[in-house]
N, C-alpha and C. Protein backbone atom coordinates (compact mmCIF):
# COMPACT_ATOMS: atom_id res chain seq x y z
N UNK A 1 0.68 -1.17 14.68
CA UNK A 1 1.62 -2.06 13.99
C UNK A 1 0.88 -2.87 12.93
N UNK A 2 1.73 -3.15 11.87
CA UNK A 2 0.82 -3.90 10.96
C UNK A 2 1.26 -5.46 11.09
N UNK A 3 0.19 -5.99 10.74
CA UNK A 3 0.37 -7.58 10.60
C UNK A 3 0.76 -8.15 9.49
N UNK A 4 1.25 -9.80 9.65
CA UNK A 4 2.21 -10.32 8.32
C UNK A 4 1.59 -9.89 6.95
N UNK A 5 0.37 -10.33 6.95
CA UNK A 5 -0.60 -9.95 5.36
C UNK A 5 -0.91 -8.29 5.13
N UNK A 6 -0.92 -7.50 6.53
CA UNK A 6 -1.21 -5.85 5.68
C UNK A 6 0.13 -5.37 5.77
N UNK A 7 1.07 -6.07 6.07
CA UNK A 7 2.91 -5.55 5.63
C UNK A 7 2.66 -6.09 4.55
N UNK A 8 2.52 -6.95 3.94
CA UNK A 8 3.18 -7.22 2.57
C UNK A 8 1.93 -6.53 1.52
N UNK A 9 0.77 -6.67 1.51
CA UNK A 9 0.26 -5.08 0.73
C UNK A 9 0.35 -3.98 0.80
N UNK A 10 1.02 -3.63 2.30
CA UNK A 10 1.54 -2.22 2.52
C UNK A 10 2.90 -2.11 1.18
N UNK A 11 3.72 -2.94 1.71
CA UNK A 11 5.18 -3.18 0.73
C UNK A 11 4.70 -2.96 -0.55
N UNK A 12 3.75 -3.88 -1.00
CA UNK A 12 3.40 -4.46 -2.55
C UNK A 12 3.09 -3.18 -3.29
N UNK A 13 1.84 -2.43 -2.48
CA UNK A 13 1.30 -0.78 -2.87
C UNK A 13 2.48 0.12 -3.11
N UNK A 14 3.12 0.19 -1.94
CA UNK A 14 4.12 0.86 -2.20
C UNK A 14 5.04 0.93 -2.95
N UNK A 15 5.80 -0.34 -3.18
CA UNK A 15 6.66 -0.30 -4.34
C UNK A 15 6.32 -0.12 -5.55
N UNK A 16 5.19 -0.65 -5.60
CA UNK A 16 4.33 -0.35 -7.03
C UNK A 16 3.89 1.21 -7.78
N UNK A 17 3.94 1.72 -6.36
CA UNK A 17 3.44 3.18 -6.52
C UNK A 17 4.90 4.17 -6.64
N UNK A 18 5.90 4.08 -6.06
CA UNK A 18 7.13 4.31 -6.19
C UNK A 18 7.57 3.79 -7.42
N UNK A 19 7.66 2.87 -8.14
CA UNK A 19 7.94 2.35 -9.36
C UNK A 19 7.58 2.95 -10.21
N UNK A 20 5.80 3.08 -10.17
CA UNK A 20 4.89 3.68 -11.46
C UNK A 20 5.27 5.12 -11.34
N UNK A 21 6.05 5.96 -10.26
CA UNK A 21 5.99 7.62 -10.38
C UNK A 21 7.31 7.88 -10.83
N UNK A 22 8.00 6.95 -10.58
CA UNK A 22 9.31 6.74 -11.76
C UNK A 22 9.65 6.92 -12.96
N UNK A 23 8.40 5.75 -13.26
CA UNK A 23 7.86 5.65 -14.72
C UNK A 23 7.12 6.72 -15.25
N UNK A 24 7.04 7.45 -14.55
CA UNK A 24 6.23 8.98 -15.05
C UNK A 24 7.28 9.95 -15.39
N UNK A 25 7.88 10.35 -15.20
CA UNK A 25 9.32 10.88 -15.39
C UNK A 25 10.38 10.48 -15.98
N UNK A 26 10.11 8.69 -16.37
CA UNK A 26 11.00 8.43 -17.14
C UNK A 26 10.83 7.89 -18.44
N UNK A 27 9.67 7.93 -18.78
CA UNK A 27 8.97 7.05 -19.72
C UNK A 27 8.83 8.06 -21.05
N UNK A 28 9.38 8.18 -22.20
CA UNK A 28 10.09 8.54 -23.20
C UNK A 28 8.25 9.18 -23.79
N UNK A 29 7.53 8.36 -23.69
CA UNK A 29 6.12 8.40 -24.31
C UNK A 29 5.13 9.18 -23.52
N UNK A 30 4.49 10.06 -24.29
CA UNK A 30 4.07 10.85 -22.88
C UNK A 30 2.35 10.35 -22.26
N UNK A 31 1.92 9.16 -23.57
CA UNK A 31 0.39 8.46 -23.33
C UNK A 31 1.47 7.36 -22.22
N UNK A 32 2.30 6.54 -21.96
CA UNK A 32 2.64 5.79 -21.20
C UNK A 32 2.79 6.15 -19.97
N UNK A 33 3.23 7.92 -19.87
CA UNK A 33 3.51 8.45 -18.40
C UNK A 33 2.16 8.50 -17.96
N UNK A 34 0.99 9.26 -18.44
CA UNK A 34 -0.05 9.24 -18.35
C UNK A 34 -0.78 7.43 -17.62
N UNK A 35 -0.65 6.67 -18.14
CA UNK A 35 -0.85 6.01 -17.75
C UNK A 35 -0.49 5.22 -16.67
N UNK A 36 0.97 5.44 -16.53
CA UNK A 36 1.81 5.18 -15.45
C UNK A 36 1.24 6.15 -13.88
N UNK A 37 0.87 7.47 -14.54
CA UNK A 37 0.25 8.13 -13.32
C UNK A 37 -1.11 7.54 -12.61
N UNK A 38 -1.39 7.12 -13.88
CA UNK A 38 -3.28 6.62 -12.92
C UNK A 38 -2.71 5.41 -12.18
N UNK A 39 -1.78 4.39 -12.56
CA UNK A 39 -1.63 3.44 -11.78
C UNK A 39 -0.66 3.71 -10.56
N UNK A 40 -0.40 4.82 -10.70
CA UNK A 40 0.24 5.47 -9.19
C UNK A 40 -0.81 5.93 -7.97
N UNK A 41 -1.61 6.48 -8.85
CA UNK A 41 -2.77 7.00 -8.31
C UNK A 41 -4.01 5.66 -7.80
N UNK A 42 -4.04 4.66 -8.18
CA UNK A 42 -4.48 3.74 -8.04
C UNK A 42 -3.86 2.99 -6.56
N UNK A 43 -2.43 2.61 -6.76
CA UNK A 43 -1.79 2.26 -5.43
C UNK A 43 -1.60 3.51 -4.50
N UNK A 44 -1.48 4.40 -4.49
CA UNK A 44 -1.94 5.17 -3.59
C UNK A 44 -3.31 5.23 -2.93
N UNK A 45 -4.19 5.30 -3.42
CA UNK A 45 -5.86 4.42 -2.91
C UNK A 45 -5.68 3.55 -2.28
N UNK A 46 -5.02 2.67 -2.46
CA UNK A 46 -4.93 1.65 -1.90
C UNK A 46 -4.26 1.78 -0.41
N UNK A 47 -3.07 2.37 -0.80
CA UNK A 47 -2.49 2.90 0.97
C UNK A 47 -3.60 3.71 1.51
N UNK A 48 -4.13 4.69 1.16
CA UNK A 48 -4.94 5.08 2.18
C UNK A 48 -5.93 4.40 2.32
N UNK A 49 -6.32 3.88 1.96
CA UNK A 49 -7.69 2.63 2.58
C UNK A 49 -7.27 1.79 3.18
N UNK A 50 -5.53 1.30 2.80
CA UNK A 50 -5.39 0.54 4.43
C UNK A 50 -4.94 1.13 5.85
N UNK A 51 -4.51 2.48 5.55
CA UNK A 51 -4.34 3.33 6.90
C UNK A 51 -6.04 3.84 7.30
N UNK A 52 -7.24 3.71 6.75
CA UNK A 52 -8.62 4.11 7.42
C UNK A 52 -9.08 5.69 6.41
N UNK A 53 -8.16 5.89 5.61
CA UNK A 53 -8.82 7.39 5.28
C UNK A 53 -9.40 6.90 3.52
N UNK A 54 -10.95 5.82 3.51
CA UNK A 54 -11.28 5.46 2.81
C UNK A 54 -12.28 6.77 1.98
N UNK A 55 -12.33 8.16 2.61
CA UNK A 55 -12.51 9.35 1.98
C UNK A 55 -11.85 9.72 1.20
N UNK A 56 -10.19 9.78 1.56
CA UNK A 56 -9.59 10.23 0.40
C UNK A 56 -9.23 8.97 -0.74
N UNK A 57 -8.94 7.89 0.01
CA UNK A 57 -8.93 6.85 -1.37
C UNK A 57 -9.78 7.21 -2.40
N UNK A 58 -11.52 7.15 -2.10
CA UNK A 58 -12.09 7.26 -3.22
C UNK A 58 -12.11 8.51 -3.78
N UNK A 59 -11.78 9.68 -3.19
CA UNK A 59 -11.59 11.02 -4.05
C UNK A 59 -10.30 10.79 -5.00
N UNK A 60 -8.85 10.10 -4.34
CA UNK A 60 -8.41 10.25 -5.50
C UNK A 60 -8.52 9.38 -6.72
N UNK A 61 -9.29 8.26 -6.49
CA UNK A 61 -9.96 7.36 -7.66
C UNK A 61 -10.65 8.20 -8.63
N UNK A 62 -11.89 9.30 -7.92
CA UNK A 62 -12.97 9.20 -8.68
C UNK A 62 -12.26 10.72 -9.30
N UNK A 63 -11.88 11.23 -8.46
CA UNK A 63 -11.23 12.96 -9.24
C UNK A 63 -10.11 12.90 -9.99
N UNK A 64 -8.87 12.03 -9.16
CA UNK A 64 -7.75 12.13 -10.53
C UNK A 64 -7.71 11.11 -11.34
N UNK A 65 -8.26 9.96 -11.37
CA UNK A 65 -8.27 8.74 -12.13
C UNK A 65 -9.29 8.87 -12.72
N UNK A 66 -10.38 9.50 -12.27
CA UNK A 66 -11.48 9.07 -12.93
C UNK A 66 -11.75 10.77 -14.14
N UNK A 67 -11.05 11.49 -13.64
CA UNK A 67 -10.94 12.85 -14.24
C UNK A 67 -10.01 13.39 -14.84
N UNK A 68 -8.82 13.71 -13.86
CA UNK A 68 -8.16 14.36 -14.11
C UNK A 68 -6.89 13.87 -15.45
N UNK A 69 -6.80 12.42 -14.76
CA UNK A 69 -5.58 11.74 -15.41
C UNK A 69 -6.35 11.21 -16.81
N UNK A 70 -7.52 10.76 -16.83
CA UNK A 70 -8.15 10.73 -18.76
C UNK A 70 -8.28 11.49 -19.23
N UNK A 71 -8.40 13.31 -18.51
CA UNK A 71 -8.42 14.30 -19.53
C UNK A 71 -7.06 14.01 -19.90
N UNK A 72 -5.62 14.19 -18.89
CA UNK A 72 -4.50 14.48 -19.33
C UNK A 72 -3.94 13.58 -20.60
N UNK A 73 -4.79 12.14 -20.62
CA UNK A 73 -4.39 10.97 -22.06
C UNK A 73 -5.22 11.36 -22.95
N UNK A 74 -6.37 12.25 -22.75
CA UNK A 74 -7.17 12.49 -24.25
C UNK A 74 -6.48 13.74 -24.24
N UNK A 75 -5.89 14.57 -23.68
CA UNK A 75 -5.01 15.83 -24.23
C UNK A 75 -3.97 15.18 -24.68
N UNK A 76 -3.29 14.23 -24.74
CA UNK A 76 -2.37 14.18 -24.95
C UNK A 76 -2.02 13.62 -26.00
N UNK A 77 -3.51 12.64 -26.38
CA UNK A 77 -3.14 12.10 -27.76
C UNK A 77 -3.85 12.81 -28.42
N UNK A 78 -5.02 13.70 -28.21
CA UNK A 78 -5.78 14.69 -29.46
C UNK A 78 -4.77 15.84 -29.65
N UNK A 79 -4.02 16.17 -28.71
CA UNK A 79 -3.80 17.76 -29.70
C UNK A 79 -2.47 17.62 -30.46
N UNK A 80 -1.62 16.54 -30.47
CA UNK A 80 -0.82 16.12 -31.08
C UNK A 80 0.71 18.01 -30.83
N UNK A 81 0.97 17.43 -29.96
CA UNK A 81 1.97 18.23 -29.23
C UNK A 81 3.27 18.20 -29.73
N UNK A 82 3.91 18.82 -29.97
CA UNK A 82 5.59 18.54 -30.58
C UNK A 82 5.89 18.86 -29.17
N UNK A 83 6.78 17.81 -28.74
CA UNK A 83 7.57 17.59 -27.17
C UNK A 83 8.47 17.30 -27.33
N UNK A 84 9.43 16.85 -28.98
CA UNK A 84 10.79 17.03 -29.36
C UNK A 84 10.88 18.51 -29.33
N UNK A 85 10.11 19.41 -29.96
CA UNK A 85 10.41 20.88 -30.21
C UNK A 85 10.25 21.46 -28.57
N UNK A 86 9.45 21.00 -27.57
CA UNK A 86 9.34 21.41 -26.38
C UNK A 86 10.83 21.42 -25.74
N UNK A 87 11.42 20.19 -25.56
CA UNK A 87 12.52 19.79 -24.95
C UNK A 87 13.90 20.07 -25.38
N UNK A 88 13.90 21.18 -26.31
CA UNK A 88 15.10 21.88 -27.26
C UNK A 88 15.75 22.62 -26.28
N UNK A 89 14.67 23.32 -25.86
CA UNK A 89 15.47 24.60 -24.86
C UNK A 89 15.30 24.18 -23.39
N UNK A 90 14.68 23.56 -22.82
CA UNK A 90 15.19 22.42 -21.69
C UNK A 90 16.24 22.45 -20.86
N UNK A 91 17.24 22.25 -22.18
CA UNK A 91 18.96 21.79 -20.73
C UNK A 91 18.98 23.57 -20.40
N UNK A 92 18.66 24.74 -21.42
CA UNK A 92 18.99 26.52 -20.24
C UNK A 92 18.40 26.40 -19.20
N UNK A 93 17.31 25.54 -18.79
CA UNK A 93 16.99 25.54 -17.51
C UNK A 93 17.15 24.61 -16.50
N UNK A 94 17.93 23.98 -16.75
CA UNK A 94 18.41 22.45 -16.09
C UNK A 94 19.49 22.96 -14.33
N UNK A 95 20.38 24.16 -14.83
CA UNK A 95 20.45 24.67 -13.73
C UNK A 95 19.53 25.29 -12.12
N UNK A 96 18.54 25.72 -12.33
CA UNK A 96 17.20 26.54 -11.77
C UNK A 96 16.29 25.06 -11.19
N UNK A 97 16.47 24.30 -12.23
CA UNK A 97 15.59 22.56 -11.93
C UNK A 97 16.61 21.95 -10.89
N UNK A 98 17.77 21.94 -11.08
CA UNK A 98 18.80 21.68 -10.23
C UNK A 98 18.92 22.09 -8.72
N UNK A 99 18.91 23.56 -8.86
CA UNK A 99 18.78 24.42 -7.62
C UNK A 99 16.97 23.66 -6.88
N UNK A 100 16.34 23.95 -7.38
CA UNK A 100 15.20 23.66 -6.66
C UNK A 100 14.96 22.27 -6.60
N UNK A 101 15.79 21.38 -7.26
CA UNK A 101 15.36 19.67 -6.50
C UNK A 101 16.60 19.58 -5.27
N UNK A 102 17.91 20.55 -5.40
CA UNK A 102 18.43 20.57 -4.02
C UNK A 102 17.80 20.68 -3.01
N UNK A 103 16.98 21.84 -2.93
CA UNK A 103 16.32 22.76 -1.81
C UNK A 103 15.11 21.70 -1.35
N UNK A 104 14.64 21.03 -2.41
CA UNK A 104 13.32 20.14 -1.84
C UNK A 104 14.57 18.41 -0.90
N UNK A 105 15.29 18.42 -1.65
CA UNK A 105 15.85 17.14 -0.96
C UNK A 105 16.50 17.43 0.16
N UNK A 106 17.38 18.91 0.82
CA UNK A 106 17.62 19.17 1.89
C UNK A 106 16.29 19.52 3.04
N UNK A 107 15.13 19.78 2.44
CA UNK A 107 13.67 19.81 3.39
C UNK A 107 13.81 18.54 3.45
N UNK A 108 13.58 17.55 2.64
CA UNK A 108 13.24 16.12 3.24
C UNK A 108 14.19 15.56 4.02
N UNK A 109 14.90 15.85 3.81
CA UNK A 109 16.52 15.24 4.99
C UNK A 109 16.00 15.74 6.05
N UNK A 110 16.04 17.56 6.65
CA UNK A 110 15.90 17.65 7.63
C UNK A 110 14.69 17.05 8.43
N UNK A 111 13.54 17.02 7.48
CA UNK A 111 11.98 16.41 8.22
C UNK A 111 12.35 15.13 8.65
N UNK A 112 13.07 13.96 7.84
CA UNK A 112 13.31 12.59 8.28
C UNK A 112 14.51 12.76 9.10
N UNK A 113 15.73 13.51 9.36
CA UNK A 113 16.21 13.65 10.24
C UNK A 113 15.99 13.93 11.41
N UNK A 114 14.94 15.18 11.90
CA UNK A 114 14.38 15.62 12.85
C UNK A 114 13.52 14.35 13.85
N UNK A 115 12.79 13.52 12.59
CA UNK A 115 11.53 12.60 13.16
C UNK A 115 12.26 11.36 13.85
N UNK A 116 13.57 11.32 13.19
CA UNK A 116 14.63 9.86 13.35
C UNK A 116 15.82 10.33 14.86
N UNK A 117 16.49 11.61 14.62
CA UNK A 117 16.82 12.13 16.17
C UNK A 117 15.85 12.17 17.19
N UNK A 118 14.63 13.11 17.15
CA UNK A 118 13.96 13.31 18.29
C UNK A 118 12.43 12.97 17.47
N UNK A 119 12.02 11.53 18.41
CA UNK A 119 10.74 10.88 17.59
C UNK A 119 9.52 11.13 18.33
N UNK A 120 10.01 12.19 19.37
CA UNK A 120 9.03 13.62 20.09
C UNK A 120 8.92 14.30 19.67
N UNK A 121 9.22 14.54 18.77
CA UNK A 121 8.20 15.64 18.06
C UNK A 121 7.34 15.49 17.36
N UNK A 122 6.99 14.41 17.29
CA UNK A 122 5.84 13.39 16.31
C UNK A 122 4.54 14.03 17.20
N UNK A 123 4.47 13.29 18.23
CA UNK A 123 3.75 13.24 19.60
C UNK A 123 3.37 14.87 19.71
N UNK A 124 4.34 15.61 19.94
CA UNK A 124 4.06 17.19 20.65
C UNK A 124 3.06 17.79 19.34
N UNK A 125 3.78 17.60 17.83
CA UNK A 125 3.00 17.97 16.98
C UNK A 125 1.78 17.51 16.42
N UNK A 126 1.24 16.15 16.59
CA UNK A 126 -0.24 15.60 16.17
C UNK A 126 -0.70 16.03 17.19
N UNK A 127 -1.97 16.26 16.82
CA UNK A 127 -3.29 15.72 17.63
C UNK A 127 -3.79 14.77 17.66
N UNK A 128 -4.60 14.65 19.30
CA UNK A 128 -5.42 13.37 19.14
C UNK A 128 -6.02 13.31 17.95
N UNK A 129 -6.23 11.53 17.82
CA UNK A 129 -7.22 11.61 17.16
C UNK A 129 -9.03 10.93 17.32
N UNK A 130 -9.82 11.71 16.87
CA UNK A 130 -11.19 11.56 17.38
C UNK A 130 -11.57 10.40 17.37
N UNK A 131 -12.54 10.31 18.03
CA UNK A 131 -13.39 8.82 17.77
C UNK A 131 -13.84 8.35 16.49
N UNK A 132 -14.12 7.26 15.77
CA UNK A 132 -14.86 7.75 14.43
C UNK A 132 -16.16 7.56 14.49
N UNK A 133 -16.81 7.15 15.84
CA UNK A 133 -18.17 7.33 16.58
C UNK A 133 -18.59 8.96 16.81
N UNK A 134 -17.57 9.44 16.78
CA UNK A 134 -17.90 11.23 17.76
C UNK A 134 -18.07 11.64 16.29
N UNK A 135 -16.90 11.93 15.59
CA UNK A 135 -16.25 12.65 14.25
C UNK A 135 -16.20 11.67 13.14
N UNK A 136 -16.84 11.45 12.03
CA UNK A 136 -16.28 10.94 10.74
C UNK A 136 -15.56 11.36 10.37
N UNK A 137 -14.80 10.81 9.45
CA UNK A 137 -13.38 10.82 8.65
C UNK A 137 -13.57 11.93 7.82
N UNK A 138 -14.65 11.91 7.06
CA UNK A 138 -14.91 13.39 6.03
C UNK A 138 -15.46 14.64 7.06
N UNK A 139 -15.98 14.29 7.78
CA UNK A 139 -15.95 15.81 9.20
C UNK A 139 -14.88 16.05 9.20
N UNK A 140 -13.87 15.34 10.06
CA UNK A 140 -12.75 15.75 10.66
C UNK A 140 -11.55 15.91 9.38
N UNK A 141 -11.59 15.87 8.08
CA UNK A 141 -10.75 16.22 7.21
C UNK A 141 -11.36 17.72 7.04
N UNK A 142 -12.64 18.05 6.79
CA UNK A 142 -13.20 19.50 6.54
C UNK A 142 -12.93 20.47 7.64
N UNK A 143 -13.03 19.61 8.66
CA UNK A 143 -12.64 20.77 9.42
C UNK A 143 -11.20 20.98 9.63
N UNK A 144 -10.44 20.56 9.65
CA UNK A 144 -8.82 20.61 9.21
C UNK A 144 -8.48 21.39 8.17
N UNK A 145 -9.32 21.22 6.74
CA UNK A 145 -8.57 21.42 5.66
C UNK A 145 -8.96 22.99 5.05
N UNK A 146 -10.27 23.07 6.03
CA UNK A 146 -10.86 24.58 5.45
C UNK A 146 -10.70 25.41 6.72
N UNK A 147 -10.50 24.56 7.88
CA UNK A 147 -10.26 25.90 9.33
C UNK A 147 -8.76 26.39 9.41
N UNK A 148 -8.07 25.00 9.99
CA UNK A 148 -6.65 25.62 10.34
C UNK A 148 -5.69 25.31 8.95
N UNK A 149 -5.91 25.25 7.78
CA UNK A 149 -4.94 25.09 6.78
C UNK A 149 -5.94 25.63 5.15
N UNK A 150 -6.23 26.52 6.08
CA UNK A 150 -7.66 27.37 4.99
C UNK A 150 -6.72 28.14 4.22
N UNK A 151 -5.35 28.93 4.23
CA UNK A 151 -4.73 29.83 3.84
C UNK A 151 -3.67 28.77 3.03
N UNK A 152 -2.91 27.94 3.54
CA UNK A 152 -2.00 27.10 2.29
C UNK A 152 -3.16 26.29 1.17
N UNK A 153 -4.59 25.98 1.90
CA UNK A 153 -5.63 25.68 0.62
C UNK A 153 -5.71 26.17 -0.50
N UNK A 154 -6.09 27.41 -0.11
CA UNK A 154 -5.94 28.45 -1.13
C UNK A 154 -4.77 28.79 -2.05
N UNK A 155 -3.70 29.28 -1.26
CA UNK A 155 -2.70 28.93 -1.72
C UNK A 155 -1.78 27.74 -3.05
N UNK A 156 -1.99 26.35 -2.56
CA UNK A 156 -2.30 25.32 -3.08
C UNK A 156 -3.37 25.73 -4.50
N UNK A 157 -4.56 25.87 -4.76
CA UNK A 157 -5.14 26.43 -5.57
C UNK A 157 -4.81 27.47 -6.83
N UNK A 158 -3.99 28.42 -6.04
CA UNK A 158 -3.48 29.61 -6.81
C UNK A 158 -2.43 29.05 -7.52
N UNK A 159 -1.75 27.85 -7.13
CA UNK A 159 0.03 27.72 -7.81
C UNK A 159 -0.77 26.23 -8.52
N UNK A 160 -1.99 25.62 -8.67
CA UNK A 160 -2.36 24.99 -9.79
C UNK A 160 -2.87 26.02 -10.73
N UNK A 161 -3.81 26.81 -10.13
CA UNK A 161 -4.13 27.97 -11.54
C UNK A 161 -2.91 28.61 -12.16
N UNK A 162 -2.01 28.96 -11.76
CA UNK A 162 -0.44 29.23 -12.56
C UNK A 162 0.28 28.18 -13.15
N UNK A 163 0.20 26.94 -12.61
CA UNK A 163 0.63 26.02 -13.41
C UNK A 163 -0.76 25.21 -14.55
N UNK A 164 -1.27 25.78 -14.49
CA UNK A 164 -2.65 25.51 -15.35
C UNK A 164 -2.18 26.41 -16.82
N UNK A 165 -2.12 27.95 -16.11
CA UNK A 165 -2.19 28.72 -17.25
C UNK A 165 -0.36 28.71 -18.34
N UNK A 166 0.42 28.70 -17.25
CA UNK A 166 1.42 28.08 -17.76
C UNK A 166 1.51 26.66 -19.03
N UNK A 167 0.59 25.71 -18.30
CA UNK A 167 0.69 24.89 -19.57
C UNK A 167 0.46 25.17 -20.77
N UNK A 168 -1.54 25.43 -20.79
CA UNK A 168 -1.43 26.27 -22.01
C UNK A 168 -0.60 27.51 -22.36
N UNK A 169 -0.04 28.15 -22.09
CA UNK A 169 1.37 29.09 -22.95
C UNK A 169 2.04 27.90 -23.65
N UNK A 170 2.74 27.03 -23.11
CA UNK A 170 3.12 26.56 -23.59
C UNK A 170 3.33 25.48 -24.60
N UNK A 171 1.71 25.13 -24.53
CA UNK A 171 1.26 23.92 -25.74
C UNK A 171 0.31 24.78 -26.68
N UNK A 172 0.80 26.25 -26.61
CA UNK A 172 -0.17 27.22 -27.32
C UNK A 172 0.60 27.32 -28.90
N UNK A 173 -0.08 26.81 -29.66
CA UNK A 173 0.61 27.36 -31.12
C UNK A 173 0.10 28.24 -31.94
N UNK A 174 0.60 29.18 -32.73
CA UNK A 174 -0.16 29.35 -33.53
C UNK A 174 -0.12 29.48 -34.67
N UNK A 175 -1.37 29.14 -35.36
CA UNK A 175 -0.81 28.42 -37.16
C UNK A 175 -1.18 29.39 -38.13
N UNK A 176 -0.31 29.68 -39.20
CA UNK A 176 -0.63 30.09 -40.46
C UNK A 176 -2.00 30.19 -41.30
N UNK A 177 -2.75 30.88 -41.67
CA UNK A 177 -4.11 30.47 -42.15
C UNK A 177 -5.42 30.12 -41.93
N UNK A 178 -5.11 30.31 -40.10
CA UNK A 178 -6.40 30.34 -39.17
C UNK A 178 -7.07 31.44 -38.72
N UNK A 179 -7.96 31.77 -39.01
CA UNK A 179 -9.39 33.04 -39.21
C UNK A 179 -9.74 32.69 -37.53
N UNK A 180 -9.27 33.57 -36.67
CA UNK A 180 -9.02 34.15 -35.16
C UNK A 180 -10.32 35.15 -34.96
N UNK A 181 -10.91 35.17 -33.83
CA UNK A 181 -11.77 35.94 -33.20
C UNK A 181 -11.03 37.43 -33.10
N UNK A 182 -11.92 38.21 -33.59
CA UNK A 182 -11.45 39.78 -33.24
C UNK A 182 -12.99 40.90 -32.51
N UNK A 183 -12.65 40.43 -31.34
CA UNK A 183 -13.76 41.00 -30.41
C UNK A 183 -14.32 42.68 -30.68
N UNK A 184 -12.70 43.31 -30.19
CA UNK A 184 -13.10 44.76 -30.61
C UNK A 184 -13.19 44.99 -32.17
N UNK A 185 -12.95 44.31 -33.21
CA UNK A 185 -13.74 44.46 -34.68
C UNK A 185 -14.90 44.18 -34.60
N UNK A 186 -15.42 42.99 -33.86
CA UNK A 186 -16.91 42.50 -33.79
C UNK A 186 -17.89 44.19 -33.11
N UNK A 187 -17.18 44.08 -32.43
CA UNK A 187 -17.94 45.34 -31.03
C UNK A 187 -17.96 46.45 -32.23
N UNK A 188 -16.91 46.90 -32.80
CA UNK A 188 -17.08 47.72 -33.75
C UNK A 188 -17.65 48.27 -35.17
N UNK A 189 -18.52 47.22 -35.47
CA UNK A 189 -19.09 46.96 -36.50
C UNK A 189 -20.12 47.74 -36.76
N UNK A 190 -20.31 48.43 -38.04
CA UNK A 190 -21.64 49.20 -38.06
C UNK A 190 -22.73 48.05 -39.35
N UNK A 191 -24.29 48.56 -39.16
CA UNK A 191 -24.90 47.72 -39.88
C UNK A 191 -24.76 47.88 -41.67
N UNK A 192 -23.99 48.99 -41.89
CA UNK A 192 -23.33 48.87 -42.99
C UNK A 192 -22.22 48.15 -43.78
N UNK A 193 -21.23 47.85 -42.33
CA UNK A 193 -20.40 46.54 -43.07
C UNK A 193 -20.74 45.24 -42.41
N UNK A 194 -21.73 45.28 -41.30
CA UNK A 194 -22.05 43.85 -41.11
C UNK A 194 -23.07 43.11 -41.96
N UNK A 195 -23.86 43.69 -42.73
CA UNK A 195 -24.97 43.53 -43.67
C UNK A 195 -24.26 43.79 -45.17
N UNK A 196 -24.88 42.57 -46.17
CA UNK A 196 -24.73 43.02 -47.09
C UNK A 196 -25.64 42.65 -47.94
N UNK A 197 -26.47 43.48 -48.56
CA UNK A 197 -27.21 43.46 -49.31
C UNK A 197 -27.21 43.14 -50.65
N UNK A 198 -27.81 41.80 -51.33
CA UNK A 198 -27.60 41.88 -53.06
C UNK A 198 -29.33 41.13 -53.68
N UNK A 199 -29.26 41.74 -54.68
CA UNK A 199 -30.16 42.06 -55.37
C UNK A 199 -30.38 40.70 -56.27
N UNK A 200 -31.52 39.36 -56.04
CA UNK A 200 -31.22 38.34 -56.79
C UNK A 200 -32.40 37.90 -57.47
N UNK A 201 -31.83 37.80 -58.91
CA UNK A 201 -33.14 37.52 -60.27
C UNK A 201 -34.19 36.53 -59.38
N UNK A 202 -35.23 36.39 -59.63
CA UNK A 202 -36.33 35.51 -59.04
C UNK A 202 -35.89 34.37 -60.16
N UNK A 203 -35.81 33.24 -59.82
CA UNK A 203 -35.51 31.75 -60.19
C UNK A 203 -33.68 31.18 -60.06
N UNK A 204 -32.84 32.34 -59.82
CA UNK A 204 -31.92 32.16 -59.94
C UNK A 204 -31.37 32.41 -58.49
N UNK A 205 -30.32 31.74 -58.21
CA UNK A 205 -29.55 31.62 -57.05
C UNK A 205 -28.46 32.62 -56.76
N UNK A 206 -28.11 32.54 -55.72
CA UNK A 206 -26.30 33.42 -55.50
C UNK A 206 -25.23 32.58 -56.58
């Protein structure tokens, strides 16, 4: 149970962090969402360092705040993105976005339904948990996260590399008047057209 002072930073984190992921989705500017994310990511640190898992607090400080989320504001203000021209064709898929935020909000009903009817199944499904004398916190996450949940890891992995390569497709342009790599011309080259030889007066230049 928490006490009067770690309820109200529990509350404080939370709303703050619920607020700022709001503001990520709703925030017209896409350097403001960006920013709105690290300070999500920030109060989230914060909840887990007051529940004890001060491992993952600082991973997500030092990896998505400290990495991930300043690449996403220096991508976002260097490559200068048209996201009016992105958001044209948008509403054809607003149906499919529709269908799949149903399907995720009927999973969360049933999970908080299930836990709120029968609050045994909490119990039957955790495990103890270790000493943090026997097991540290970063032991006992490794061995969790690479033994028995080694296959959705991976998993997890594969559907960021698709949504990785997905992005670039889609912030991929390409412009008029730009001199492009041509590998199999390179590979194909003989020393007759890669060389060119010219013949120049002694005192005088090209």
């Amino acid at each position: 149970m928490l006490t009067g002072l770690e309820a109200i930073f529990f509350y404080l984190f939370a709303f703050v962090a619920v607020g700022a992921a709001f503001m990520v989705i709703a925030s017209r500017n896409p350097v403001h969402s960006v920013l709105y994310l690290i300070l999500t990511f920030f109060n989230a640190a914060a909840l887990f360092l007051m529940t004890g898992a001060e491992f993952l607090a600082l991973i997500l400080i030092v990896v998505y705040v400290g990495a991930v989320a300043v690449l996403f504001l220096f991508v976002v203000m260097m490559l200068d993105v048209d996201f009016a021209g992105l958001k044209r064709g948008a509403l054809q898929y607003a149906p499919v976005g529709a269908l799949v935020g149903i399907i995720l909000a009927a999973e969360l009903i049933v999970v908080l339904g299930g836990y709120t009817f029968s609050p045994e199944l909490a119990v039957e499904i955790s495990r103890p948990t270790p000493s943090p004398l026997e097991r540290q916190n970063t032991q006992a996450l490794g061995d969790i996260l690479y033994t028995d949940y080694i296959y959705f890891f991976q998993i997890a992995g594969l559907i960021l590399l698709v949504a990785m390569i997905g992005a670039i497709v889609l912030t991929l342009r390409h412009k008029e008047g730009v001199k492009r790599q041509d590998i199999a011309a390179q590979v194909a080259r003989s020393p007759e057209t890669a060389i060119e030889v010219r013949k120049v007066e002694t005192g005088k230049g090209l």
